[in-house]
C-alpha atoms as a PDB file:
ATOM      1  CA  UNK A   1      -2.260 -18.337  10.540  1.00  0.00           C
ATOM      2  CA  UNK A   2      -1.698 -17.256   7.317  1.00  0.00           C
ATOM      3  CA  UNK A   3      -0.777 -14.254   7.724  1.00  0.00           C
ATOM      4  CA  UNK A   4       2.211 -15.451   9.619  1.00  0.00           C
ATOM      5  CA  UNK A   5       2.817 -17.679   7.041  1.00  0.00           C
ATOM      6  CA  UNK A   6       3.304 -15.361   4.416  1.00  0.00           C
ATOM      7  CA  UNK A   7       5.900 -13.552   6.748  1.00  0.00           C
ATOM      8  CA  UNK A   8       7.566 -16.695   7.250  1.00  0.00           C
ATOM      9  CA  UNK A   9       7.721 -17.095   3.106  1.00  0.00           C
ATOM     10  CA  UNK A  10       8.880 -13.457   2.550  1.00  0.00           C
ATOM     11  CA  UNK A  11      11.776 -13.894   5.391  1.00  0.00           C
ATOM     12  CA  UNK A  12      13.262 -17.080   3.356  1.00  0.00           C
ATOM     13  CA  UNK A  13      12.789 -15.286   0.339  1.00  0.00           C
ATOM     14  CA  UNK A  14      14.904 -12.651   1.305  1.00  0.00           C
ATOM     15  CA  UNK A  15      17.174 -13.983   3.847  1.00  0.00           C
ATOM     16  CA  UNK A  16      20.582 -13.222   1.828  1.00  0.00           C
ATOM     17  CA  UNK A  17      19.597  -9.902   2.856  1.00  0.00           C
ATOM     18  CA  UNK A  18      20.245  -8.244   6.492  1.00  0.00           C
ATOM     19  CA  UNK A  19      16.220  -7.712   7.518  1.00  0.00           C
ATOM     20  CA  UNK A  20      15.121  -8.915  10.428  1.00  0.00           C
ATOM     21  CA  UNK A  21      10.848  -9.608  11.250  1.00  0.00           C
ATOM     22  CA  UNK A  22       9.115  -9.483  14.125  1.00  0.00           C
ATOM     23  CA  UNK A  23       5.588  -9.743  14.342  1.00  0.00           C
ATOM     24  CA  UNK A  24       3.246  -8.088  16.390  1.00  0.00           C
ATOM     25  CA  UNK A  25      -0.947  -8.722  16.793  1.00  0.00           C
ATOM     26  CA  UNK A  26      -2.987  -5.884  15.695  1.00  0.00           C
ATOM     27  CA  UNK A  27      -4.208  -3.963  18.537  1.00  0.00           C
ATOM     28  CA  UNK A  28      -1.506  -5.340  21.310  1.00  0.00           C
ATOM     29  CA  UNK A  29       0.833  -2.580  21.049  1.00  0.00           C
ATOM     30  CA  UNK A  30      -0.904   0.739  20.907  1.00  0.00           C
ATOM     31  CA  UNK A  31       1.563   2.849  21.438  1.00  0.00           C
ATOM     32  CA  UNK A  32       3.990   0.696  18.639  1.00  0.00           C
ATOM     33  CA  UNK A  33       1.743   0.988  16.537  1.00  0.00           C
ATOM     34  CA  UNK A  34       1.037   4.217  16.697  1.00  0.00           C
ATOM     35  CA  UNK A  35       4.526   5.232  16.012  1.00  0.00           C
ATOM     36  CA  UNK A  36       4.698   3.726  12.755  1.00  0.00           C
ATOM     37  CA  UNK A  37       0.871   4.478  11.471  1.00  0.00           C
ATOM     38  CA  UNK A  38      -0.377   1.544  11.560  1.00  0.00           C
ATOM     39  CA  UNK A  39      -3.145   1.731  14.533  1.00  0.00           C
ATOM     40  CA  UNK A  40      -6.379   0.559  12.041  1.00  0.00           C
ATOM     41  CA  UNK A  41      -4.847  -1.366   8.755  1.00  0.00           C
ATOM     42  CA  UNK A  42      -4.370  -4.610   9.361  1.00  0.00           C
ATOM     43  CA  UNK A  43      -2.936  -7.273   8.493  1.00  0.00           C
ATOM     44  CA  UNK A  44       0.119  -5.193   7.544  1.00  0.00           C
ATOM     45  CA  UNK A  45       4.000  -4.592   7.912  1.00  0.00           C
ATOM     46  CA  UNK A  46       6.541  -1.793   8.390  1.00  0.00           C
ATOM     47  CA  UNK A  47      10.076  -1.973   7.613  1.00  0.00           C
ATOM     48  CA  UNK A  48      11.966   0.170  10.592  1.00  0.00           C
ATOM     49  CA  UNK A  49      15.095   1.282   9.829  1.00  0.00           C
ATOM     50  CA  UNK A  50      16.192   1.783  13.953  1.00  0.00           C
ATOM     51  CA  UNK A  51      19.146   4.089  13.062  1.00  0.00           C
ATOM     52  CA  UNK A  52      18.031   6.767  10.856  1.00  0.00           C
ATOM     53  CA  UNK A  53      14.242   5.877  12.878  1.00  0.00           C
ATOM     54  CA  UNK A  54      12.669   6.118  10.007  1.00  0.00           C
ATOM     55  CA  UNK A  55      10.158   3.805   8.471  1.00  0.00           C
ATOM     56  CA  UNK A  56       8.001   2.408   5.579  1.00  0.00           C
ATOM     57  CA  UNK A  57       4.482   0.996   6.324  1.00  0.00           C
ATOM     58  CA  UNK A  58       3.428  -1.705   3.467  1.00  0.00           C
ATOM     59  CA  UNK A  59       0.223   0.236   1.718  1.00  0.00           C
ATOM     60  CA  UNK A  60      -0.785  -3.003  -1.071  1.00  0.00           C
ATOM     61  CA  UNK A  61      -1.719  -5.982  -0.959  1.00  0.00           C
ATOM     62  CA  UNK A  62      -0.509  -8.291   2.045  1.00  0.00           C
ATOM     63  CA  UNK A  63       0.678 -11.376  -0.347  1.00  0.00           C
ATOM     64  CA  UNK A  64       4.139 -12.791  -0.712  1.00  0.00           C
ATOM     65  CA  UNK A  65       4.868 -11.087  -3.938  1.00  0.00           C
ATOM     66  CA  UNK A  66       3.660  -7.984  -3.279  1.00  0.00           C
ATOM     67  CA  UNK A  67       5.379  -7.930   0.278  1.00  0.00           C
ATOM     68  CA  UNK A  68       8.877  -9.034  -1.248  1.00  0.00           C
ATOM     69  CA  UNK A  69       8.865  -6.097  -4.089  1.00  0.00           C
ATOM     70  CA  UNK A  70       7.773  -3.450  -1.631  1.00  0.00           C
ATOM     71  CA  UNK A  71      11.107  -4.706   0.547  1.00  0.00           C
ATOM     72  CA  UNK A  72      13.115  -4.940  -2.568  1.00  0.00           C
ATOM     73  CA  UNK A  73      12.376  -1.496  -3.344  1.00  0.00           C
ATOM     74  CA  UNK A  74      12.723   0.005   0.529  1.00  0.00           C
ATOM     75  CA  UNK A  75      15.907  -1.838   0.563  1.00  0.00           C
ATOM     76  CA  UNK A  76      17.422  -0.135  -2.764  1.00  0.00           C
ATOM     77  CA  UNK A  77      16.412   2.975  -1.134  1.00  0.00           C
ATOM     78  CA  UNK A  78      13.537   4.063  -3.368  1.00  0.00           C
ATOM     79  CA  UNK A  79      10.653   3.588  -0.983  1.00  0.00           C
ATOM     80  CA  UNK A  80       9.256   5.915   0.701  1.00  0.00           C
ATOM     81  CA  UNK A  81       9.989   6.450   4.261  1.00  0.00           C
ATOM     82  CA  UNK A  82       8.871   8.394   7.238  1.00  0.00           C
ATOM     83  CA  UNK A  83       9.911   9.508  10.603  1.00  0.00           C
ATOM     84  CA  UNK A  84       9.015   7.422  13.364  1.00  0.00           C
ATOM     85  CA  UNK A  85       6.357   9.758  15.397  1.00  0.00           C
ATOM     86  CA  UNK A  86       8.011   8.495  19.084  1.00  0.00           C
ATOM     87  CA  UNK A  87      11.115   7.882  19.080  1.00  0.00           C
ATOM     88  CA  UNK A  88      10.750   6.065  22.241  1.00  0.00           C
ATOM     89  CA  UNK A  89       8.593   3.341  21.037  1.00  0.00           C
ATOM     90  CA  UNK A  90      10.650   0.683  22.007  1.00  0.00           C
ATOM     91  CA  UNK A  91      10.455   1.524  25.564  1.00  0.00           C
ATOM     92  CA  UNK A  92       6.117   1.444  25.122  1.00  0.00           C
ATOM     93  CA  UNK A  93       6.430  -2.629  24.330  1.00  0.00           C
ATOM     94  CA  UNK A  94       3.742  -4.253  26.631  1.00  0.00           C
ATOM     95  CA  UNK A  95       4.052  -8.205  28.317  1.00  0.00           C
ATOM     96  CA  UNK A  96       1.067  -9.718  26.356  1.00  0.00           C
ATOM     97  CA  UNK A  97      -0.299 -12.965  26.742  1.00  0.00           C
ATOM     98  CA  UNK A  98       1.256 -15.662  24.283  1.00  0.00           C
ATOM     99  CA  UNK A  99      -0.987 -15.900  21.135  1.00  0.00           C
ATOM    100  CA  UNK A 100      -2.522 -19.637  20.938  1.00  0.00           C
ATOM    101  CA  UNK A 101      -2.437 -19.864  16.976  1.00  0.00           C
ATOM    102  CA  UNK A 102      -5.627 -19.285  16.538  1.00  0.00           C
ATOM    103  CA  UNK A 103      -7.967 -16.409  15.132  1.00  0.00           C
ATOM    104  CA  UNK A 104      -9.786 -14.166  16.817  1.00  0.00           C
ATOM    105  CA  UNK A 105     -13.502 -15.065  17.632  1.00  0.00           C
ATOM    106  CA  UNK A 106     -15.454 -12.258  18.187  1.00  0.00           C
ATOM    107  CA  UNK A 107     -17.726 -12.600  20.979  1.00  0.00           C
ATOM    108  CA  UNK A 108     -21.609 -13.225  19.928  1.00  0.00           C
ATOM    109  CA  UNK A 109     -23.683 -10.455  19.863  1.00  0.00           C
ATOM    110  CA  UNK A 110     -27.234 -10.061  22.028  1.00  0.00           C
ATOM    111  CA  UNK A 111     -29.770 -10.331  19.531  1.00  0.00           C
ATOM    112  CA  UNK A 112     -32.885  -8.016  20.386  1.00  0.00           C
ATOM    113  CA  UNK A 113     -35.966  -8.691  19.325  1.00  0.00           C
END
């Protein structure tokens, strides 16, 4: 996916830094998701800082460069951040099924005629 892929790119970009990524499908973690204010804009990412819980959902463009500055600029501490709405979020991670790799296929729709 290419989404993935442009984690994957931002990650070895950046990895002199201490960040760590995880990713997580739209839609499997609700209550994650909610936490952080993501629930509806996807493909995105958040950098969590799990200390201060505070975090910093990506609001541009989901490319490589535009990913790595909005890090670069969390990072240096002049990004915005927010307070993570649960605090127990971590505790609300569901068992999913494994994701196969490949992109969702709606199913086809009744037509009606």
């Amino acid at each position: 996916n290419k989404y993935i892929e442009t984690m994957v790119d931002a990650a070895k970009k950046l990895r002199s830094r201490n960040l760590s990524f995880l990713w997580v499908a739209g839609g499997n973690q609700p209550e994650f998701e909610a936490a952080v204010g993501v629930e509806y804009n996807y493909p995105t990412f958040v950098a969590i800082n799990q200390k201060k819980m505070l975090y910093a959902p990506h609001r541009s463009a989901f490319s490589l460069e535009s990913i790595v500055k909005s890090l670069v600029k969390i990072e240096s501490g002049r990004g915005q951040t927010l307070n993570i709405r649960n605090k127990d979020y971590v505790d609300t991670f569901r068992t999913v099924e494994p994701w196969d790799g490949k992109d969702y296929v709606p199913p086809a729709e009744d037509e009606e005629m």
